[in-house]
C-alpha atoms as a PDB file:
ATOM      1  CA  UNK A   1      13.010   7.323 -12.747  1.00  0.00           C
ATOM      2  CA  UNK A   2      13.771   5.610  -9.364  1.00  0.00           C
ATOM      3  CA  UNK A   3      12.654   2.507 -10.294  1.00  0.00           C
ATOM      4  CA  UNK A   4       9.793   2.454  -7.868  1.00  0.00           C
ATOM      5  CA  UNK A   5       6.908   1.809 -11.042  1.00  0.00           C
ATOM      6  CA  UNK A   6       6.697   0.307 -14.711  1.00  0.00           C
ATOM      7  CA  UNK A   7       9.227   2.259 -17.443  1.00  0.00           C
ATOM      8  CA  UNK A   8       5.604   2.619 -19.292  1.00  0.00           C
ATOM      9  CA  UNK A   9       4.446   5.277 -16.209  1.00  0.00           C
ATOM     10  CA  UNK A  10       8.109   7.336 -16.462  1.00  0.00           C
ATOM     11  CA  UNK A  11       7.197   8.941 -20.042  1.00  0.00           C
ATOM     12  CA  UNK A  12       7.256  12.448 -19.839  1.00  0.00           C
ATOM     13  CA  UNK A  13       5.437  14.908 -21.854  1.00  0.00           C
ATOM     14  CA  UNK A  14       7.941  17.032 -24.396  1.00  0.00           C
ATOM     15  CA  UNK A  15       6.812  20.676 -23.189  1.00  0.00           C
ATOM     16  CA  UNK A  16       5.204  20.024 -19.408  1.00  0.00           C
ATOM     17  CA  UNK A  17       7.934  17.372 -18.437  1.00  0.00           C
ATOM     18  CA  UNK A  18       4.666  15.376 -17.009  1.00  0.00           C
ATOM     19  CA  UNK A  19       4.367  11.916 -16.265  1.00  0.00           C
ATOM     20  CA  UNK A  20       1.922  11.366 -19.153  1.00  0.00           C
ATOM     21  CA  UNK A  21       0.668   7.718 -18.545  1.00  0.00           C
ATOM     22  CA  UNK A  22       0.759   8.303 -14.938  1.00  0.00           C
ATOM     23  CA  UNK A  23      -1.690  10.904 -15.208  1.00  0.00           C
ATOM     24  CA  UNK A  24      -3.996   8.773 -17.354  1.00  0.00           C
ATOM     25  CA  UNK A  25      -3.694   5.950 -14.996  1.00  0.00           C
ATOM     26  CA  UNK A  26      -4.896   8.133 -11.966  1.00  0.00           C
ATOM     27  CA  UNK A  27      -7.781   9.728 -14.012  1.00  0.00           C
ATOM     28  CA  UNK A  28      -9.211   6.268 -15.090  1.00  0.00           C
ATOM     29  CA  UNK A  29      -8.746   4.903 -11.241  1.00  0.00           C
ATOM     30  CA  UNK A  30     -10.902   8.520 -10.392  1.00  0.00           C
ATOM     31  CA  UNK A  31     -13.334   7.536 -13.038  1.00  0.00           C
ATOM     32  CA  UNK A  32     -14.189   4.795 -11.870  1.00  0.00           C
ATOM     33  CA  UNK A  33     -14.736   5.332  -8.428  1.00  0.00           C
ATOM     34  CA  UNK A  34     -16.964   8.469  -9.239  1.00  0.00           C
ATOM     35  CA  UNK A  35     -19.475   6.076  -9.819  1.00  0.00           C
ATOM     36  CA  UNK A  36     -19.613   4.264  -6.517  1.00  0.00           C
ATOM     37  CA  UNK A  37     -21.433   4.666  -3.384  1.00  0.00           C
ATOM     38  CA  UNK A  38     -19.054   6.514  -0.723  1.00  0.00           C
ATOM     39  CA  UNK A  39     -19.373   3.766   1.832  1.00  0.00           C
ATOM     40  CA  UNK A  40     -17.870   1.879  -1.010  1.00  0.00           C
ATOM     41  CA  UNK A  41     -15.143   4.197  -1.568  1.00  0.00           C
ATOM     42  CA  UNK A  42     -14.471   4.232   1.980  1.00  0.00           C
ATOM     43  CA  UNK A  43     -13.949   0.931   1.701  1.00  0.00           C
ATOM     44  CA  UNK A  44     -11.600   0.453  -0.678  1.00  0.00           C
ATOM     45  CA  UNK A  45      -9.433   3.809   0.691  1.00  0.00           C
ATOM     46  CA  UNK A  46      -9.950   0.904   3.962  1.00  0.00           C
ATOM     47  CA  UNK A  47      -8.566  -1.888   2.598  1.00  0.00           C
ATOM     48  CA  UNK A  48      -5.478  -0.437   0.749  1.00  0.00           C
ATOM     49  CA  UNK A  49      -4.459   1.456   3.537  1.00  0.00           C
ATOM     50  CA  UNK A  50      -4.281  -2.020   5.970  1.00  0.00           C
ATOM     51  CA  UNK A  51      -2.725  -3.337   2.857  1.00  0.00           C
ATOM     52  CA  UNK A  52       0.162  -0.792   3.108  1.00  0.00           C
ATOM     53  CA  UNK A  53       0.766  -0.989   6.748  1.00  0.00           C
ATOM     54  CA  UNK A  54       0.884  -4.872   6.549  1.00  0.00           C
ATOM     55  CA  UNK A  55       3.323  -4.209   3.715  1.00  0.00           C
ATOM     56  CA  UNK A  56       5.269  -2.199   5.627  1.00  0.00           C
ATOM     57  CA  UNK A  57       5.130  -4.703   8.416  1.00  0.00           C
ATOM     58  CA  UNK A  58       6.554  -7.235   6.843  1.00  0.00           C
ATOM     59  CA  UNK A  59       9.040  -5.206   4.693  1.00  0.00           C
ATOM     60  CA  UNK A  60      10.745  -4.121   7.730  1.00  0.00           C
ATOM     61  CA  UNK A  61      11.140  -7.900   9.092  1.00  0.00           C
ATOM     62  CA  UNK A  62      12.291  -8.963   5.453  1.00  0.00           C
ATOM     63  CA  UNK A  63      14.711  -5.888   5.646  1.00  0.00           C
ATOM     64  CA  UNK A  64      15.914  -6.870   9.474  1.00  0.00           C
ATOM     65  CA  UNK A  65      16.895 -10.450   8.009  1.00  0.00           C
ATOM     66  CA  UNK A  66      18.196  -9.966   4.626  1.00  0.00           C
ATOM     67  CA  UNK A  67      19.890  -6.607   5.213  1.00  0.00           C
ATOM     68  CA  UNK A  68      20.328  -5.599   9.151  1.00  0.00           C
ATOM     69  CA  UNK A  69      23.494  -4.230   8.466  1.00  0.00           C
ATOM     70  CA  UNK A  70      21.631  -1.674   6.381  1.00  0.00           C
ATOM     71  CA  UNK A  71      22.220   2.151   7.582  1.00  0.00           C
ATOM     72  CA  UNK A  72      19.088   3.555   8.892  1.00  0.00           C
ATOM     73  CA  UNK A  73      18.335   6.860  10.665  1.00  0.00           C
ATOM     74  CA  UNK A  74      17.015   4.516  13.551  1.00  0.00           C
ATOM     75  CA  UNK A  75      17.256   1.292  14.547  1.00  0.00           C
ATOM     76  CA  UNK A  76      14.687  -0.688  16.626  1.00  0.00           C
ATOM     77  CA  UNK A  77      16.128  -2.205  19.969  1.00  0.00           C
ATOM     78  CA  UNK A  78      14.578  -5.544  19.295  1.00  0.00           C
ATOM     79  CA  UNK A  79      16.001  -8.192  17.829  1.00  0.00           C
ATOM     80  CA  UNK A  80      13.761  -9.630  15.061  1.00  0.00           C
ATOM     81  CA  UNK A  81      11.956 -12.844  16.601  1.00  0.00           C
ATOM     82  CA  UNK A  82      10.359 -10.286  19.299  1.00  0.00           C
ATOM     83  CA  UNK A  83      10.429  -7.558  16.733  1.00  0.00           C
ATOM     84  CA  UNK A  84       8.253 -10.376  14.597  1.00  0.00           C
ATOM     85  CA  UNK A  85       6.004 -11.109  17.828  1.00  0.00           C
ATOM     86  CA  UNK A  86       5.442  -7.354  18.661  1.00  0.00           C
ATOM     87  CA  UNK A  87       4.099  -6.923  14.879  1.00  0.00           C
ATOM     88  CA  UNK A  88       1.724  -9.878  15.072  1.00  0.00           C
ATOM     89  CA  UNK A  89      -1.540  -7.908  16.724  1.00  0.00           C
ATOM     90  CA  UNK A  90      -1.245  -5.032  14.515  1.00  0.00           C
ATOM     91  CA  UNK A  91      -0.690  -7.214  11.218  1.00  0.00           C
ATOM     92  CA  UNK A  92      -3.477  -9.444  12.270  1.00  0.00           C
ATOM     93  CA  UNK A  93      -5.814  -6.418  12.949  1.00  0.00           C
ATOM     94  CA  UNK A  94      -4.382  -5.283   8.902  1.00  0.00           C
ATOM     95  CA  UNK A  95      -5.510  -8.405   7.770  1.00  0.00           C
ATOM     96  CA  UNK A  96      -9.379  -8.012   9.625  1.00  0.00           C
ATOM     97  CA  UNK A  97      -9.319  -4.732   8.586  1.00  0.00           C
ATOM     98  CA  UNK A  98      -9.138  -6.356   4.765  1.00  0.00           C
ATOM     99  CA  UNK A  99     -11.340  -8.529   5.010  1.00  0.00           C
ATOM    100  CA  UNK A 100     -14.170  -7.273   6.729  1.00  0.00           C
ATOM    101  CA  UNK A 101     -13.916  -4.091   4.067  1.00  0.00           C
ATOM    102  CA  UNK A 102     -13.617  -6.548   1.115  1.00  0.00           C
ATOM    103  CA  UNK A 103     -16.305  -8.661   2.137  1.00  0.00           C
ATOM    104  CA  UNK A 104     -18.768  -5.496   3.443  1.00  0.00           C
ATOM    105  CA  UNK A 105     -17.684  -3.619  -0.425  1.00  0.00           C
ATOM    106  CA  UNK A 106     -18.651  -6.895  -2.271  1.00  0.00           C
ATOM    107  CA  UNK A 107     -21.847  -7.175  -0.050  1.00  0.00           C
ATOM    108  CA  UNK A 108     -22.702  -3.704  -1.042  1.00  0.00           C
ATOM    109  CA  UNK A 109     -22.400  -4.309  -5.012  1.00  0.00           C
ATOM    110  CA  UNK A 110     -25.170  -6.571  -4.487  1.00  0.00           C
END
């Protein structure tokens, strides 16, 4: 409905008003991970989670650049080359984070 996912994930069950293939989605995601080791799990859970926050990193310098005149309920007093430099250690621990849980999941399949 807000655009944030595939049209296929908005239908809606007639009686429940449900996200039908939403639910589906999430229940085959959950079956497969029921079958993996919970260090493995933890890994994954890991590696999205970096994922985000790097997304979000970079989102917010994309956003300072293409939009800055954007209304926000706060505004960061940094202009965005520092703003860019300040996000560089935490991005680059994101991106260690990523792959040392990637490489330590596919070690563990083995």
């Amino acid at each position: 409905e807000a655009g944030l996912a595939p049209t296929v994930f908005a239908k809606r069950h007639p009686q429940l008003h449900t996200p039908v293939n939403a639910i589906l989605l999430q229940l085959l995601i959950i079956a497969l991970l029921v079958g993996l080791h919970f260090d493995v799990i933890l890994c994954i859970d890991n590696f999205f989670a970096a994922a985000s926050a790097a997304l979000e990193f970079l989102a917010a310098l994309k956003l300072r650049v293409s939009q800055p005149q954007l209304p926000r309920p706060y505004r960061v007093p940094l202009s965005t080359i520092p703003l860019a430099v300040l996000f560089c250690f935490p991005f680059s621990i994101n991106v260690l984070v990523m792959w040392l849980t990637a490489t330590s999941s596919l070690l563990s399949f083995c």
